[in-house]
C-alpha atoms as a PDB file:
ATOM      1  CA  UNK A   1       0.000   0.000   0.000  1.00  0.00           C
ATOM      2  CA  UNK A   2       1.259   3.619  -1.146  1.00  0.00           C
ATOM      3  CA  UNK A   3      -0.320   6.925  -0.759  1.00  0.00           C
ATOM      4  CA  UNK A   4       1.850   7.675  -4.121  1.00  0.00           C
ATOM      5  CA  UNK A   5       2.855   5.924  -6.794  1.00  0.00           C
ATOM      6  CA  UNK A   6       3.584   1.898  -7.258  1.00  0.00           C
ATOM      7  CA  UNK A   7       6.271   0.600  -9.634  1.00  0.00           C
ATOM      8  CA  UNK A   8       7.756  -2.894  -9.935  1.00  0.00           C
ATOM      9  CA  UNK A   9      10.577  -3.995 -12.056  1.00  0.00           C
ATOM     10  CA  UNK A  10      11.516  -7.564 -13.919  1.00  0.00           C
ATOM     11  CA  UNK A  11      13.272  -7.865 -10.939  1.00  0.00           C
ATOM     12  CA  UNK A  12      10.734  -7.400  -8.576  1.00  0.00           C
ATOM     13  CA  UNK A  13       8.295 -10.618  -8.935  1.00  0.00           C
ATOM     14  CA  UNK A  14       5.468 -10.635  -6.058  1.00  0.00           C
ATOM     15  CA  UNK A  15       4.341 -13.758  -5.605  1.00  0.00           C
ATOM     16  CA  UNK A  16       2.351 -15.928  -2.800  1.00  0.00           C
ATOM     17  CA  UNK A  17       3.018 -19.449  -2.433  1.00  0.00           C
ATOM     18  CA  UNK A  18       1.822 -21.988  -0.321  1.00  0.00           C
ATOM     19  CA  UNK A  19       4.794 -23.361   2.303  1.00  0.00           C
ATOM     20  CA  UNK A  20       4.170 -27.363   0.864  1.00  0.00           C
ATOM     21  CA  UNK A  21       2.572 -29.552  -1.378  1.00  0.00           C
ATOM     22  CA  UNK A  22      -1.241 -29.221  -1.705  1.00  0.00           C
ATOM     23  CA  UNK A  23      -0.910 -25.095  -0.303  1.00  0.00           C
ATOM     24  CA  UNK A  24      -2.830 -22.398  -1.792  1.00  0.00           C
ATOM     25  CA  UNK A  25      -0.722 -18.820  -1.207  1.00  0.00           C
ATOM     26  CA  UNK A  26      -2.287 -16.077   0.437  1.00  0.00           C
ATOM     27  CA  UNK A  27      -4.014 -13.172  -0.719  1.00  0.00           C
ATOM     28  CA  UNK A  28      -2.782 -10.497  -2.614  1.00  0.00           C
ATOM     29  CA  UNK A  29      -3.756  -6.540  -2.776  1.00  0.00           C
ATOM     30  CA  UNK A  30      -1.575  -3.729  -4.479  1.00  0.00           C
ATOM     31  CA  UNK A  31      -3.475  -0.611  -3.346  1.00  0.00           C
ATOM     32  CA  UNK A  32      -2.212   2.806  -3.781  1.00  0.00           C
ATOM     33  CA  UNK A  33      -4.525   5.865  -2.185  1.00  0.00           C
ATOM     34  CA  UNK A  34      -3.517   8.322  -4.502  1.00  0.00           C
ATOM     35  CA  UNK A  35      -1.618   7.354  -7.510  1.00  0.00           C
ATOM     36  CA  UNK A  36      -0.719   4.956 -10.612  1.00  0.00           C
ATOM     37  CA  UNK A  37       0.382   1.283 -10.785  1.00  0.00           C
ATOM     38  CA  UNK A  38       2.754   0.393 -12.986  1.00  0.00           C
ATOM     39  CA  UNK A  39       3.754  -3.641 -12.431  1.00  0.00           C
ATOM     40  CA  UNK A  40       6.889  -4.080 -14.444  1.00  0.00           C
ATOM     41  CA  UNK A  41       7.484  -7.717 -13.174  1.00  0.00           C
ATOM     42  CA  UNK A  42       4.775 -10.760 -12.421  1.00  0.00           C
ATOM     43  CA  UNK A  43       2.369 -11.118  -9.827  1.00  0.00           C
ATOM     44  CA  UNK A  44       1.352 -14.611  -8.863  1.00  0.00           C
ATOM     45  CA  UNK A  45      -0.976 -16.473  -6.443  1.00  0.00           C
ATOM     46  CA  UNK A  46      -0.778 -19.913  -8.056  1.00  0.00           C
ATOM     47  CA  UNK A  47      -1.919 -23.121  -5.485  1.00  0.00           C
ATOM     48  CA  UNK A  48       0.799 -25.755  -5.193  1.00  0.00           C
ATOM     49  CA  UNK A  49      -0.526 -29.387  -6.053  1.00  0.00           C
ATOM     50  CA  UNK A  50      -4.709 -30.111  -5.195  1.00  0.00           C
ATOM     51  CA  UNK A  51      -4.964 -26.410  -3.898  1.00  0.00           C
ATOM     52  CA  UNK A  52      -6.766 -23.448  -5.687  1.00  0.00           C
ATOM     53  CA  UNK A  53      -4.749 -19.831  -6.251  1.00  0.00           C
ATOM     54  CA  UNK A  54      -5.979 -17.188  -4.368  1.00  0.00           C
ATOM     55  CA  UNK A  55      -7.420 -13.785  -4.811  1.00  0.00           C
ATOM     56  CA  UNK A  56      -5.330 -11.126  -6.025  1.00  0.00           C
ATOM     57  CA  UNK A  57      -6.605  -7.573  -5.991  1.00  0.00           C
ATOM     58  CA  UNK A  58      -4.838  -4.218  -8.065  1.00  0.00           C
ATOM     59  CA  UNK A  59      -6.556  -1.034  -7.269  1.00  0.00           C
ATOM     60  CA  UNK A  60      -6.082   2.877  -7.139  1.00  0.00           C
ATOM     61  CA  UNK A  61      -7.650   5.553  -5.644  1.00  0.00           C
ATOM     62  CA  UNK A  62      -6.896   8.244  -7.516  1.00  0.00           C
ATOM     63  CA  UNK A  63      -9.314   9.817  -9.641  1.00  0.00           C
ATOM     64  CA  UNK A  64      -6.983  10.168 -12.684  1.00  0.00           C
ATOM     65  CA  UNK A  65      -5.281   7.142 -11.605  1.00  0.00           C
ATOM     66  CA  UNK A  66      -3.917   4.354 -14.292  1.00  0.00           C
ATOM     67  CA  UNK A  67      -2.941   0.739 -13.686  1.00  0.00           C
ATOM     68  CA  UNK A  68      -0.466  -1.320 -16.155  1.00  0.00           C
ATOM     69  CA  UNK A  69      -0.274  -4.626 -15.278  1.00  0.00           C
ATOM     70  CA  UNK A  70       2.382  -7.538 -16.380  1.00  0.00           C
ATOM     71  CA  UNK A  71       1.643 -11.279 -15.956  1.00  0.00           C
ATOM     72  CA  UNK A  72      -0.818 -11.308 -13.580  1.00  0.00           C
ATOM     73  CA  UNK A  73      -1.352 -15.335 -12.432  1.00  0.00           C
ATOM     74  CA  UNK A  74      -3.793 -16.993  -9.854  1.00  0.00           C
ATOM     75  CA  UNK A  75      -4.217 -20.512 -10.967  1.00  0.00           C
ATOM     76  CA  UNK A  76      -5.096 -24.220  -9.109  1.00  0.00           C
ATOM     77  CA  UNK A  77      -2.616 -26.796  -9.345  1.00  0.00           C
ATOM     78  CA  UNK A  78      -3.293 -30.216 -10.455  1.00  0.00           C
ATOM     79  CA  UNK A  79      -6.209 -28.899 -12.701  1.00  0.00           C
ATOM     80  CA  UNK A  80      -8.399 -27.326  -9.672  1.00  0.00           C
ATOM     81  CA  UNK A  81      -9.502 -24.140  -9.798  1.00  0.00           C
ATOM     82  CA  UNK A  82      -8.140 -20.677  -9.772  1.00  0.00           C
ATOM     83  CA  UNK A  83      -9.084 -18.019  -8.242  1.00  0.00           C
ATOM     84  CA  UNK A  84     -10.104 -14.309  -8.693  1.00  0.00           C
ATOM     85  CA  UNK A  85      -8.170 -11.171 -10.177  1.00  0.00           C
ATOM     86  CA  UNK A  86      -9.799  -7.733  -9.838  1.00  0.00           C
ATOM     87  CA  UNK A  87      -8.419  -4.463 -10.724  1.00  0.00           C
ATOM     88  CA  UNK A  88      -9.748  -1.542 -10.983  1.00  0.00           C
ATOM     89  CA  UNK A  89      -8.776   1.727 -11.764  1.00  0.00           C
ATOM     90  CA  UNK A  90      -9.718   5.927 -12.149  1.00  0.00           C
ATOM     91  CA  UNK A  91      -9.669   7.637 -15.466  1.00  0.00           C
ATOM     92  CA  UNK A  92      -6.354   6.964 -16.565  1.00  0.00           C
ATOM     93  CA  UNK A  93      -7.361   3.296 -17.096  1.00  0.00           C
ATOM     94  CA  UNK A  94      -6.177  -0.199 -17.632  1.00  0.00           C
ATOM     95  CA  UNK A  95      -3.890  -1.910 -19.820  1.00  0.00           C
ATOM     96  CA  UNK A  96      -0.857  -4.741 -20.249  1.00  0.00           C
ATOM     97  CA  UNK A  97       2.716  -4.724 -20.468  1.00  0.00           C
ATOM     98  CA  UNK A  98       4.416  -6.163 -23.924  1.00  0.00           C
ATOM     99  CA  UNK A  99       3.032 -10.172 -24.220  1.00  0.00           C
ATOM    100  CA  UNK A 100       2.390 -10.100 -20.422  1.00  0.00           C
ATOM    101  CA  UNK A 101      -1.616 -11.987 -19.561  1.00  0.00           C
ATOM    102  CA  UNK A 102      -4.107 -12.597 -17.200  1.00  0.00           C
ATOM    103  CA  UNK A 103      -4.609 -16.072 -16.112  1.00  0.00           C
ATOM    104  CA  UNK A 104      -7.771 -16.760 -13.968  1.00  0.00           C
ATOM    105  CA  UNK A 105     -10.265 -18.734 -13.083  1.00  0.00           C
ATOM    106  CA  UNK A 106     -12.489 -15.479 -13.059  1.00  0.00           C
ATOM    107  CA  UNK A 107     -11.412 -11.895 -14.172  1.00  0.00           C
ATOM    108  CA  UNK A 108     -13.551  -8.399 -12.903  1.00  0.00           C
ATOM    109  CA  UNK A 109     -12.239  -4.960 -14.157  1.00  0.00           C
ATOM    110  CA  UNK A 110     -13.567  -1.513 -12.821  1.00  0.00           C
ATOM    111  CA  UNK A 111     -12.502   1.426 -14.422  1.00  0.00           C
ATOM    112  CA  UNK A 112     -13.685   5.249 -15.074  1.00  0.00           C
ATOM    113  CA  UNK A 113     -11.236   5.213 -18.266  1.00  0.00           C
ATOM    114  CA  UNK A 114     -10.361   3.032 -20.986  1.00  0.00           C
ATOM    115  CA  UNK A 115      -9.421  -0.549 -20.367  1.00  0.00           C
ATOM    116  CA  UNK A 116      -7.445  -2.429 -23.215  1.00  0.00           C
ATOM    117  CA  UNK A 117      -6.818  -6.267 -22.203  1.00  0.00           C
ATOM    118  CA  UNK A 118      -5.763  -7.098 -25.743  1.00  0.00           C
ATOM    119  CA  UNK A 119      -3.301  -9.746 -25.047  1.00  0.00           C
ATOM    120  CA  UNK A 120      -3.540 -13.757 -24.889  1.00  0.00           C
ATOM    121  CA  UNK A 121      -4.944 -13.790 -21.972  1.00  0.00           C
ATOM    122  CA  UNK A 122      -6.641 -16.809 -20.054  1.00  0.00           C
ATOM    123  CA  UNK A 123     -10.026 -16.309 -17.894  1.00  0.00           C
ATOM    124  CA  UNK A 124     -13.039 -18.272 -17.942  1.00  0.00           C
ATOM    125  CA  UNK A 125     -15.180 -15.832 -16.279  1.00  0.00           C
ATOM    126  CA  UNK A 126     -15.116 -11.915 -17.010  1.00  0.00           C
ATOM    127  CA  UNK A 127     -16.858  -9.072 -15.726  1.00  0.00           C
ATOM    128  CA  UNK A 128     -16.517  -5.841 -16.639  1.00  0.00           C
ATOM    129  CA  UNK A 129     -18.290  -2.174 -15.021  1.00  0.00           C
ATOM    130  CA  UNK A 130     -16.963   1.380 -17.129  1.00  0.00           C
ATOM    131  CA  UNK A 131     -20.137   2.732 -16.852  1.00  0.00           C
ATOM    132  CA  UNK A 132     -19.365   5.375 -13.937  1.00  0.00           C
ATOM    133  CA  UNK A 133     -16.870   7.109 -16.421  1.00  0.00           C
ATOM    134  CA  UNK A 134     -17.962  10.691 -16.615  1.00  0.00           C
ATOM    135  CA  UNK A 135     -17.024  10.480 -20.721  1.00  0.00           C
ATOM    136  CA  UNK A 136     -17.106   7.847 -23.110  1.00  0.00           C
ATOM    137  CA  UNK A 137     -14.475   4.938 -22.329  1.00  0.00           C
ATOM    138  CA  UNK A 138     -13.685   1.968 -23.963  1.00  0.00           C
ATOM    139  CA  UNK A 139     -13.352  -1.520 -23.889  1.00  0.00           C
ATOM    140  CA  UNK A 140     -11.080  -4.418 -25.259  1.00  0.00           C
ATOM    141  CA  UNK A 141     -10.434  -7.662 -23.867  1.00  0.00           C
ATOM    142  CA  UNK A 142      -8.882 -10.636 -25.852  1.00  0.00           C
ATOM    143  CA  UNK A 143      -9.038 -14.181 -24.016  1.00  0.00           C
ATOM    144  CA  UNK A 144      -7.883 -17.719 -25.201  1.00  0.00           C
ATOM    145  CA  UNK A 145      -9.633 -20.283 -23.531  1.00  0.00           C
ATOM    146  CA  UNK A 146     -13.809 -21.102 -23.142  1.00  0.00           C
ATOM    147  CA  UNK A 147     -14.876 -17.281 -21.901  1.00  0.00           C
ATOM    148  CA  UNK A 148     -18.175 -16.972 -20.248  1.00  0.00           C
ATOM    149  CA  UNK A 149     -19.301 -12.722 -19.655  1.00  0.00           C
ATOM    150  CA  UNK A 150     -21.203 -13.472 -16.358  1.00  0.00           C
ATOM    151  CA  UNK A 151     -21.506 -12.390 -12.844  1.00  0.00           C
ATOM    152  CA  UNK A 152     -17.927 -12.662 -11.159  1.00  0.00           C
ATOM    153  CA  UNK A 153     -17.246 -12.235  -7.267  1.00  0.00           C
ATOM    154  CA  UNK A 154     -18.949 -12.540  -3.861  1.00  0.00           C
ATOM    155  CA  UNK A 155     -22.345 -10.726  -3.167  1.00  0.00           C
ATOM    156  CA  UNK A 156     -21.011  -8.687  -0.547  1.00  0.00           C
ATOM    157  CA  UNK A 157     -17.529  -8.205  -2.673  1.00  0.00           C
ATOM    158  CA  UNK A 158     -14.173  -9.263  -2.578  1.00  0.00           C
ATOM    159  CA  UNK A 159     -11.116  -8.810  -0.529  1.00  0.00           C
ATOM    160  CA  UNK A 160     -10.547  -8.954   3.003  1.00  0.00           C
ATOM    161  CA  UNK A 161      -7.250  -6.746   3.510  1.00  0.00           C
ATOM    162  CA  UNK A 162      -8.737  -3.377   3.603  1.00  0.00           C
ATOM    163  CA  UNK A 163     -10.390  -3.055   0.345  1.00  0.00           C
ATOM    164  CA  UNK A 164     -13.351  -4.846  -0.982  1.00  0.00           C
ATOM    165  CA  UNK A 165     -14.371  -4.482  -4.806  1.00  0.00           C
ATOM    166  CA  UNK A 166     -18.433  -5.274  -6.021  1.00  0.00           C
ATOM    167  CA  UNK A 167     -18.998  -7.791  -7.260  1.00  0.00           C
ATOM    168  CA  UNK A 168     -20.462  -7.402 -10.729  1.00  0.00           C
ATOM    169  CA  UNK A 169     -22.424  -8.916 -13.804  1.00  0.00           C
ATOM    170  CA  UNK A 170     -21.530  -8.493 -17.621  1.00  0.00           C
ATOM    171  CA  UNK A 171     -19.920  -6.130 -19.075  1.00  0.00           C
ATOM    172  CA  UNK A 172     -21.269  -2.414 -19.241  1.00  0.00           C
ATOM    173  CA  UNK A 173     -19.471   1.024 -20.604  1.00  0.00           C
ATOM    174  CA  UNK A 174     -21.051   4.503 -20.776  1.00  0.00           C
ATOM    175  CA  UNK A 175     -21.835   4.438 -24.258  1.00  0.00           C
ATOM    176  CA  UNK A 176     -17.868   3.492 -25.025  1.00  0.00           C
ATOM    177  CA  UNK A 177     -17.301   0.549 -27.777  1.00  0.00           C
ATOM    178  CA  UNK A 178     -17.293  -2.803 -26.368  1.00  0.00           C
ATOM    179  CA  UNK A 179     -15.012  -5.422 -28.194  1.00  0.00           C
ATOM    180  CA  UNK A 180     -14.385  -9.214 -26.990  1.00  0.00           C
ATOM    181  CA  UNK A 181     -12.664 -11.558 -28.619  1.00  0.00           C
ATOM    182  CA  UNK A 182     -12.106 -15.371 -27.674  1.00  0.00           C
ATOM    183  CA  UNK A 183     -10.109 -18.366 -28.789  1.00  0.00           C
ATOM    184  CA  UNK A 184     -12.920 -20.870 -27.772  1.00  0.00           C
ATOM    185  CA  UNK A 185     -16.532 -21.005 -27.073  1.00  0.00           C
ATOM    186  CA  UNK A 186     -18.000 -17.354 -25.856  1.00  0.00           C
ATOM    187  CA  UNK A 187     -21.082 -17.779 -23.643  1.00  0.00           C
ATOM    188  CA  UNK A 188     -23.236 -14.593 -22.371  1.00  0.00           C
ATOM    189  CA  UNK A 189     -25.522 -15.097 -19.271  1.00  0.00           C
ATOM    190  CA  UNK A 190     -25.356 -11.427 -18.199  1.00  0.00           C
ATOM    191  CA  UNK A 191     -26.123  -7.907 -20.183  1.00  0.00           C
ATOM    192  CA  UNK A 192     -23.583  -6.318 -22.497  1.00  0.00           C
ATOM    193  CA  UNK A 193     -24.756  -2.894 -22.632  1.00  0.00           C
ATOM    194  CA  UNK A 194     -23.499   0.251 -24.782  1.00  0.00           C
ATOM    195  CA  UNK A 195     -25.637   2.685 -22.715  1.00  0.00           C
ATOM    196  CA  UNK A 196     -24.832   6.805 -23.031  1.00  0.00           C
ATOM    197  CA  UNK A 197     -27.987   8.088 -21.959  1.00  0.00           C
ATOM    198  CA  UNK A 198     -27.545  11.228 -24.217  1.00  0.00           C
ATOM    199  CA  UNK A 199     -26.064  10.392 -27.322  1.00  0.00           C
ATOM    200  CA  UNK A 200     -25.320   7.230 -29.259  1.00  0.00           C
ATOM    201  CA  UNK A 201     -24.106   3.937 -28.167  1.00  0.00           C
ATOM    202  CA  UNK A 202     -20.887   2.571 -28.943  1.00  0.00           C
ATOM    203  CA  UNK A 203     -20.188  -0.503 -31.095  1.00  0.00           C
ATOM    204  CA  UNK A 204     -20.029  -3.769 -29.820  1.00  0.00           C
ATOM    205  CA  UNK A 205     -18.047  -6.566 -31.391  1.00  0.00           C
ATOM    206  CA  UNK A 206     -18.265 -10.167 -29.413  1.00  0.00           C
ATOM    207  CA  UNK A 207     -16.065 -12.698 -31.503  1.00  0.00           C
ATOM    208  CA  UNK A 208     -15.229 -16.474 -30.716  1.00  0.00           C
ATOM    209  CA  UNK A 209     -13.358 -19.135 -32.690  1.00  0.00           C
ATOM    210  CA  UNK A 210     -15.972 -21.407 -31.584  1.00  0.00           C
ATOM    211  CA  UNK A 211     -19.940 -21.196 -30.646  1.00  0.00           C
ATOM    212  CA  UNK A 212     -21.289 -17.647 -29.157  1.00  0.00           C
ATOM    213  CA  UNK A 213     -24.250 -18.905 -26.941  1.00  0.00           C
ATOM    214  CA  UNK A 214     -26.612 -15.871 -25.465  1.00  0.00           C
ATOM    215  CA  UNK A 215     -29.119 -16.240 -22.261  1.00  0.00           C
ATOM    216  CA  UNK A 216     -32.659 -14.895 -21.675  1.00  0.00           C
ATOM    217  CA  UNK A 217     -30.291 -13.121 -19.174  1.00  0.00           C
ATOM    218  CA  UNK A 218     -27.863 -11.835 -21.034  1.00  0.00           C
ATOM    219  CA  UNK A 219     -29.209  -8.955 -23.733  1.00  0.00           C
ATOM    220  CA  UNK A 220     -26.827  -7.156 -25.833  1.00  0.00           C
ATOM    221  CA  UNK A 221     -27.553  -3.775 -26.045  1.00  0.00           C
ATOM    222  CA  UNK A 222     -26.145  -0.232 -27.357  1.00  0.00           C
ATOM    223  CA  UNK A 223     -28.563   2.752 -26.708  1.00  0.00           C
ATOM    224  CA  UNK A 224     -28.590   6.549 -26.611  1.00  0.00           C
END
């Protein structure tokens, strides 16, 4: 936790681990109260044999605040489950560093600017809320494995070292374009919604390699 600025170089891996076989690490937050992230260097929550990763967390405060993330990991070993990575960030937004991904059982981003995920990157469950930007911000996410756009965390939020995030459903911008793009099947069970209130919707592009399956829950919608 900084009340500045938080920079980490290829030197600088942060990583939880459990101590033996069959461990899941602990919990991870990177929080700064009034500044950008910049993660030069991996962040990793991975479980060790039958355990699950665990739930890392990359936020800012700052209104104009950005986050850049690198590989950003929290994966179950021996083919169990992962866990969840949330960032979220103010208008400066969200993107990636070089090849660097996202690997995750689930994946929520919260952002007032522009968020571009646009490298290989591996969830099976994403969530995304840009809707609180006071202007037009976009979206792009790119994803490699079976994607389902759904409702990703805990009722009541997640994290339990000072900061909790929303949980939330679908993916939503304030009228900014919306473009998703999967290696695998793409499955919507919650809204995708374009929605500016005054003026004209943005475009939204969902493309899969495989079969795009929609829900009665899961419109997709750009409106004015």
């Amino acid at each position: 936790k900084a009340s500045s600025d938080i920079t980490t170089s290829l030197t600088g891996p942060i990583t939880s681990s459990g101590p033996g076989a069959n461990t899941a690490g602990g919990e991870i937050l990177i929080w700064s109260t009034g500044g950008n992230i910049t993660l030069g260097t991996a962040v990793s929550a991975n479980g060790n044999g039958t355990a699950s990763g665990a739930l890392i967390t990359i936020t800012t405060d700052a209104v104009a605040g950005s986050v850049q993330v690198s590989a950003v990991s929290s994966t179950g070993g021996g083919g169990n489950a992962g866990s969840l990575v949330q960032i979220n960030s103010g208008t400066g937004g969200t993107t990636q560093a070089g090849v660097t991904v996202i690997t995750a059982l689930s994946l929520k981003v919260i952002s007032t600017g522009t968020v571009t995920l646009a490298n290989n990157n591996a969830a099976s469950n994403f969530a995304a809320d840009l809707s609180t930007a006071a202007t037009t911000k976009n979206l792009t996410f790119n994803n490699t494995i079976n994607l389902t756009v759904t409702t990703v965390g805990a009722a009541l939020g997640d994290g339990t070292l000072g900061v909790t995030l929303a949980q939330k459903s679908g993916i939503q911008t304030g009228g900014g374009t919306i473009t998703v793009t999967n290696t695998g099947t793409l499955s919507v069970d919650q809204p995708v919604l374009s929605d500016a209130g005054t003026v004209a919707g943005g475009t939204i592009q969902l493309k899969a390699s495989s079969d795009i399956t929609t829900s009665l829950t899961g419109p997709i919608t750009s409106s004015g």
